[in-house]
N, C-alpha and C. Protein backbone atom coordinates (compact mmCIF):
# COMPACT_ATOMS: atom_id res chain seq x y z
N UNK A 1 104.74 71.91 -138.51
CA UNK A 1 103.51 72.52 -138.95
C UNK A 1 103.50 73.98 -138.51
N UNK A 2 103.20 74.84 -139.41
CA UNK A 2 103.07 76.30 -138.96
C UNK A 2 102.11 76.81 -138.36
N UNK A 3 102.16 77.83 -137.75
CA UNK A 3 100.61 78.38 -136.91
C UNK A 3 99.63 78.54 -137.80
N UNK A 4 99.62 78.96 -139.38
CA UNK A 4 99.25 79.32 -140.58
C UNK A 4 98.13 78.04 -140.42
N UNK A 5 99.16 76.87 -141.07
CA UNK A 5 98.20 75.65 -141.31
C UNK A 5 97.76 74.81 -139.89
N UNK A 6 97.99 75.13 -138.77
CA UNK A 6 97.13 74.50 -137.79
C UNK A 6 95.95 75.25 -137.62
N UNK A 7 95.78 76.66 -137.71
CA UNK A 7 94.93 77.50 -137.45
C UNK A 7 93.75 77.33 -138.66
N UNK A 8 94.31 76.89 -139.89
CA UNK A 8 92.95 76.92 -140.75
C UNK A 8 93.00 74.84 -140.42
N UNK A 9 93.48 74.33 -140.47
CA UNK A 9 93.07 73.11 -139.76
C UNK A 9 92.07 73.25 -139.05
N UNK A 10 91.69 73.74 -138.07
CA UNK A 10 90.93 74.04 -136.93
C UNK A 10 89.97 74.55 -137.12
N UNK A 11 89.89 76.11 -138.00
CA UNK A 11 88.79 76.34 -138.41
C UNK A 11 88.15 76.03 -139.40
N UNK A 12 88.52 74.96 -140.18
CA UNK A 12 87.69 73.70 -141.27
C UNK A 12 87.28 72.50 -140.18
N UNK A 13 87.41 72.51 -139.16
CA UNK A 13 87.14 71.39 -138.14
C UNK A 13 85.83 71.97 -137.28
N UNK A 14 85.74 73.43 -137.29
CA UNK A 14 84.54 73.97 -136.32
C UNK A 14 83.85 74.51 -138.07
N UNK A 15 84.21 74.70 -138.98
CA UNK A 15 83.34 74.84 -139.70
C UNK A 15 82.42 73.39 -140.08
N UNK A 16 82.99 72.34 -139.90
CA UNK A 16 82.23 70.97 -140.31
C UNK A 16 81.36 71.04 -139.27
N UNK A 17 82.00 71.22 -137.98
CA UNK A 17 81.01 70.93 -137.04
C UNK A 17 79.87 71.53 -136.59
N UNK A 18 80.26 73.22 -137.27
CA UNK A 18 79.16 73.93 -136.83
C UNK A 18 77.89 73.45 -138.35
N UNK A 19 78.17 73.08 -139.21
CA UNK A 19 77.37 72.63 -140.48
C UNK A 19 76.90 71.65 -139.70
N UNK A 20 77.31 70.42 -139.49
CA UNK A 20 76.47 69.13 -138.86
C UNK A 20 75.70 69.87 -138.13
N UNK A 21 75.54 70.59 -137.19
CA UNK A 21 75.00 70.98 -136.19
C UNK A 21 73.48 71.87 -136.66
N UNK A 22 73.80 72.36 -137.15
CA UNK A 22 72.83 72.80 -138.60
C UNK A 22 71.99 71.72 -139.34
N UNK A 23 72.38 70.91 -139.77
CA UNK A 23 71.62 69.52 -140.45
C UNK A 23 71.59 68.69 -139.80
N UNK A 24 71.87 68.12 -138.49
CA UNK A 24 71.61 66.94 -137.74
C UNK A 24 70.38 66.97 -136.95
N UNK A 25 69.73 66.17 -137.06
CA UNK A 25 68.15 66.24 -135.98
C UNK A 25 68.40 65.82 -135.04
N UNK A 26 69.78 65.40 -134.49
CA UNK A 26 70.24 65.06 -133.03
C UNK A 26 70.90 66.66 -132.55
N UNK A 27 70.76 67.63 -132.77
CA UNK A 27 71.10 68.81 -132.02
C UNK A 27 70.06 69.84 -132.28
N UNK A 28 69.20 69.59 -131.15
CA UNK A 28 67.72 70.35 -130.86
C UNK A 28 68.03 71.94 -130.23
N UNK A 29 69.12 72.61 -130.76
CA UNK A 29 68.90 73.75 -129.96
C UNK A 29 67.72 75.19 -130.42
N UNK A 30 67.03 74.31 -131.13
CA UNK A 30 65.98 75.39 -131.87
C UNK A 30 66.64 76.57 -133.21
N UNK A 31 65.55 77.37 -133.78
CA UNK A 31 65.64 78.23 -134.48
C UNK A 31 67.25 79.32 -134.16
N UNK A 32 67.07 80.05 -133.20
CA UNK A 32 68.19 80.96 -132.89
C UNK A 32 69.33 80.23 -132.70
N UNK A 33 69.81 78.64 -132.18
CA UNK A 33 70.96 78.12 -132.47
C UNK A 33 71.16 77.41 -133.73
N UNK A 34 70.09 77.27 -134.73
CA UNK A 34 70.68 76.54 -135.79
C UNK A 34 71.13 77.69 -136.91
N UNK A 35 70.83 79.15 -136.65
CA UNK A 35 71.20 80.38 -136.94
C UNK A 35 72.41 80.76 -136.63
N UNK A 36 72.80 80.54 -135.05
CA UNK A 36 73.90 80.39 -134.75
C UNK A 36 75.07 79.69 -135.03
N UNK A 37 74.96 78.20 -135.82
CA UNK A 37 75.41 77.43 -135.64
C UNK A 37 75.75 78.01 -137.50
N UNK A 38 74.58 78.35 -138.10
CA UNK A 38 75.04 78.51 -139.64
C UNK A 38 76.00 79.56 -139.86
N UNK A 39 76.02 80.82 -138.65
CA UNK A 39 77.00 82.03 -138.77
C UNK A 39 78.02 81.57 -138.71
N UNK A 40 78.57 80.66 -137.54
CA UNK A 40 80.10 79.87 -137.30
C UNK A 40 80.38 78.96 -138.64
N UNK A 41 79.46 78.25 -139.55
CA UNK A 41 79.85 77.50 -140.42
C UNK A 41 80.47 78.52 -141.44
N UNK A 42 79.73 79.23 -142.07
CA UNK A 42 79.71 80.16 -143.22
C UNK A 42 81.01 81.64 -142.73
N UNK A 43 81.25 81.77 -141.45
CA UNK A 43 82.48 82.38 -141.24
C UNK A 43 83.58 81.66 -141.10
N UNK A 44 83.60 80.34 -140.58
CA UNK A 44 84.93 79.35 -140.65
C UNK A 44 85.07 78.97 -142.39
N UNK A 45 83.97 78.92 -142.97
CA UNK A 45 84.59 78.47 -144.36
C UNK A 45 84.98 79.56 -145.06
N UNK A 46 84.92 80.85 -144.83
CA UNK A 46 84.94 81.93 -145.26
C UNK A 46 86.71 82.52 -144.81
N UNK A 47 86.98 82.05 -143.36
CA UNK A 47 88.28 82.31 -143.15
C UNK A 47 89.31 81.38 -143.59
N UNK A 48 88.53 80.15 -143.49
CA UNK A 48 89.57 78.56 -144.53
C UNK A 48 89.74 79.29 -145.78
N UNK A 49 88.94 79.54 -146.52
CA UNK A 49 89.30 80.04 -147.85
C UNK A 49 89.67 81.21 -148.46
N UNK A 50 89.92 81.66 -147.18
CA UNK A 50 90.10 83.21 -147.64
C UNK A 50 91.11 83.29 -148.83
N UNK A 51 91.58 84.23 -149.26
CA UNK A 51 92.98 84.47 -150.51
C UNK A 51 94.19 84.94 -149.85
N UNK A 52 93.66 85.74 -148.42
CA UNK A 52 95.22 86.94 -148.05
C UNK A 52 95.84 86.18 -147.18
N UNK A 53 95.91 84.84 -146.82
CA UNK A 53 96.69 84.52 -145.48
C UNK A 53 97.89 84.94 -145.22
N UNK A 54 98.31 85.36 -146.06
CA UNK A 54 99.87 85.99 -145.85
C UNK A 54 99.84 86.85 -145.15
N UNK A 55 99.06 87.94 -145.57
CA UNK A 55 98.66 89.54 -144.75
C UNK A 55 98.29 88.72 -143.28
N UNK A 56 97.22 88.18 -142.86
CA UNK A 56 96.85 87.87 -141.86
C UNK A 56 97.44 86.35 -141.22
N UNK A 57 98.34 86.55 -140.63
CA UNK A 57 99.24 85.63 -139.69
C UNK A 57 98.40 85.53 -138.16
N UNK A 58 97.90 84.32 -137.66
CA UNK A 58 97.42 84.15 -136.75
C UNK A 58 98.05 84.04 -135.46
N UNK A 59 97.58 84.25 -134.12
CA UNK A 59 99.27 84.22 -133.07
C UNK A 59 98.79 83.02 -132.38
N UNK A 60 99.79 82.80 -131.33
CA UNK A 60 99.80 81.62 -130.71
C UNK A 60 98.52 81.43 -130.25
N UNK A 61 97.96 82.47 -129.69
CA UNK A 61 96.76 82.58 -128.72
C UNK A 61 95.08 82.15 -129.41
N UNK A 62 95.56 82.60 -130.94
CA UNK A 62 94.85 82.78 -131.60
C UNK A 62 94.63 81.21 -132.06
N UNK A 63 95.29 80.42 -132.47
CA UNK A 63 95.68 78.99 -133.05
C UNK A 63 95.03 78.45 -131.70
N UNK A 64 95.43 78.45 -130.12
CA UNK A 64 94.76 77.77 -129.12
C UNK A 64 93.68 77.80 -129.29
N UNK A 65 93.14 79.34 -129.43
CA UNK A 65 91.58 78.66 -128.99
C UNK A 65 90.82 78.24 -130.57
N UNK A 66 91.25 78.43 -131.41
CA UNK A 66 90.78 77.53 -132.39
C UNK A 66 90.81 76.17 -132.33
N UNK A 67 92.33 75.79 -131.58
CA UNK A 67 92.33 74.34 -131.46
C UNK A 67 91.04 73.90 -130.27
N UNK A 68 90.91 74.72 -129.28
CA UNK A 68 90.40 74.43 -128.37
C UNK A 68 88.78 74.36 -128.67
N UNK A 69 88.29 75.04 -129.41
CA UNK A 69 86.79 75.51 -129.40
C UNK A 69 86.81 74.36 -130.78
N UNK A 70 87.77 73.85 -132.01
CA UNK A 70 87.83 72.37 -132.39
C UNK A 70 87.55 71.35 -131.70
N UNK A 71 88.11 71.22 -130.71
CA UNK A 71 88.45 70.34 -129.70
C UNK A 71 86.61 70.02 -129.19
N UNK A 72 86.16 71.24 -128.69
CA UNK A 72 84.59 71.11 -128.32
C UNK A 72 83.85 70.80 -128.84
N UNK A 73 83.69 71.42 -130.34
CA UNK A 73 83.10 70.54 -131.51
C UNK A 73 83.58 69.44 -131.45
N UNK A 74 84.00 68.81 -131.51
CA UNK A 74 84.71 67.48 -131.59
C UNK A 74 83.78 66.49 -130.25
N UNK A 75 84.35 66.91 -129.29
CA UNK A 75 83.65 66.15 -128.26
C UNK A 75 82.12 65.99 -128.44
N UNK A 76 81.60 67.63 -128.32
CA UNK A 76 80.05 67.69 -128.83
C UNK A 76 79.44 66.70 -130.03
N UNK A 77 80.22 66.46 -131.13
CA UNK A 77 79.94 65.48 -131.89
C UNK A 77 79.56 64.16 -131.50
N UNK A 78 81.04 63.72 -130.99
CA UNK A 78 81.11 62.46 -130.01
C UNK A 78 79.96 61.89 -129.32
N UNK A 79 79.46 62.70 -128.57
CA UNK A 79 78.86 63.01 -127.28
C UNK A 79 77.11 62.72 -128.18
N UNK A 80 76.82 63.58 -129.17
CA UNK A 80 75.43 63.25 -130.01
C UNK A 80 75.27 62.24 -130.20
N UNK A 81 76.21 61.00 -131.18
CA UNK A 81 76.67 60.07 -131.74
C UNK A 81 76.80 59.26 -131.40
N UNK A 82 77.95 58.95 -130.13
CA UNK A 82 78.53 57.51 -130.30
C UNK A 82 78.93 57.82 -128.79
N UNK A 83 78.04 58.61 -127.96
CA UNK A 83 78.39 58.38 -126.78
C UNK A 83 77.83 57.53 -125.72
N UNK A 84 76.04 57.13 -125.65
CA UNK A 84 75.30 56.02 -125.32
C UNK A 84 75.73 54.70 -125.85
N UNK A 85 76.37 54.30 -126.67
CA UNK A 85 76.82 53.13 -127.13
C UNK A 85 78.31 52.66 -126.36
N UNK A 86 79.01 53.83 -126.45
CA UNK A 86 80.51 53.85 -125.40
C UNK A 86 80.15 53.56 -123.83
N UNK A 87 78.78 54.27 -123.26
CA UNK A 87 78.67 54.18 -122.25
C UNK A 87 78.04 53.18 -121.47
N UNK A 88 77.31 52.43 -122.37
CA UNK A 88 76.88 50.90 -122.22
C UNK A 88 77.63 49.75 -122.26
N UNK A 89 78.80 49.72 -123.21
CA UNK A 89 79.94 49.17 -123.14
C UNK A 89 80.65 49.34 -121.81
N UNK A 90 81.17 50.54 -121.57
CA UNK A 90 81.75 50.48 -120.38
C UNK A 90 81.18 50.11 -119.01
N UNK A 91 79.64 50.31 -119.24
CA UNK A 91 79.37 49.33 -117.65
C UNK A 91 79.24 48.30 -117.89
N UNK A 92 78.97 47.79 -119.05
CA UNK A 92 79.07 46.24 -119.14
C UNK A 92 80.36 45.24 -118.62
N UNK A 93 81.38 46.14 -119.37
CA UNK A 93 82.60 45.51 -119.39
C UNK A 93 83.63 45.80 -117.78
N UNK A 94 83.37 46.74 -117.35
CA UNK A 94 83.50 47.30 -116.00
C UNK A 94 83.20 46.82 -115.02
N UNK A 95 81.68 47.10 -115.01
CA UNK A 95 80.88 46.57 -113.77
C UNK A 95 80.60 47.83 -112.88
N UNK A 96 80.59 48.94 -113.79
CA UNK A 96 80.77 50.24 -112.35
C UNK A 96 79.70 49.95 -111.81
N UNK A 97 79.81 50.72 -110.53
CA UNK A 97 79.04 51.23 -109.53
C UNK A 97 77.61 51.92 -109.83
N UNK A 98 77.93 52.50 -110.42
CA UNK A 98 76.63 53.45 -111.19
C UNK A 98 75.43 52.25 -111.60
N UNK A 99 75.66 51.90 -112.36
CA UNK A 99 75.52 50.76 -113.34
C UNK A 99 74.96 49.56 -112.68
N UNK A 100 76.02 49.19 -111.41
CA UNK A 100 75.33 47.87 -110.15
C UNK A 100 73.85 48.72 -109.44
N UNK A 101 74.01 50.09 -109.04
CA UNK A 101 72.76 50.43 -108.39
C UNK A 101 71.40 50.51 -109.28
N UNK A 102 71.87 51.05 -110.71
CA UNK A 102 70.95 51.17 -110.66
C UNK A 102 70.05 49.20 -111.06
N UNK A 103 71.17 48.36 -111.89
CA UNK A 103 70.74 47.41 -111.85
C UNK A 103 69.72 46.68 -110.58
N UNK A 104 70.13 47.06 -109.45
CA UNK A 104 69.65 46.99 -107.76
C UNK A 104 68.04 47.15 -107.99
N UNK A 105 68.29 49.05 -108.04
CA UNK A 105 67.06 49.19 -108.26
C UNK A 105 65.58 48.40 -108.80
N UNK A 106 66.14 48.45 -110.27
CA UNK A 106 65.22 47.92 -111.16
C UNK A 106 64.54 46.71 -110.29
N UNK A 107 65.99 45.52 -110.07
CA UNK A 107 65.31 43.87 -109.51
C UNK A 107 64.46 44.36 -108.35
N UNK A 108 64.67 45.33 -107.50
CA UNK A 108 63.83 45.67 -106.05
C UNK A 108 62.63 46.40 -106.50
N UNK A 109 62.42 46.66 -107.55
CA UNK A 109 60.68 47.65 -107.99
C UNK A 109 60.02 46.25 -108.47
């Protein structure tokens, strides 16, 4: 895979995410971040589709933190979504610590 196509990989991956983020009523960051969130959409789809990629070759450094700031969207998604459901599972199935106290708690109030 070339730096070319991982780099617009990535920024079609923070452009989805910065759109959800924009239309989801699970990300409350108010007026000035859903502004924020529409500038990153509408410039990632704007660099996915650009026409000149030839002229503009992206560098290594450049491809990381795309992958990387992907990568955050990504989790951030996760994390809105399907992360209280993962985390109930795992003390169930576990038994952590966390999870025994506060169970403690509750029976002692």
């Amino acid at each position: 895979m070339s730096l070319q196509t991982l780099s617009t990989a990535f920024i079609s991956i923070i452009a989805i995410w910065a759109m959800w983020c924009v239309l989801s009523h699970k990300v409350r960051d108010g007026i000035v971040g859903k502004i924020i969130y529409a500038a990153i959409a509408v410039s990632g789809f704007a660099i996915a589709t650009r026409g000149d990629t030839v002229f503009l070759s992206p560098s290594a450094a450049g491809v990381t933190f795309h992958g990387a700031l992907a990568l955050a969207g990504l989790r951030h998604w996760f994390v809105a979504n399907h992360w209280p459901m993962v985390k109930s599972w795992l003390c169930r199935y576990l038994h952590c610590e966390q999870c025994l106290n506060n169970l403690e708690r509750k029976e002692g109030e």
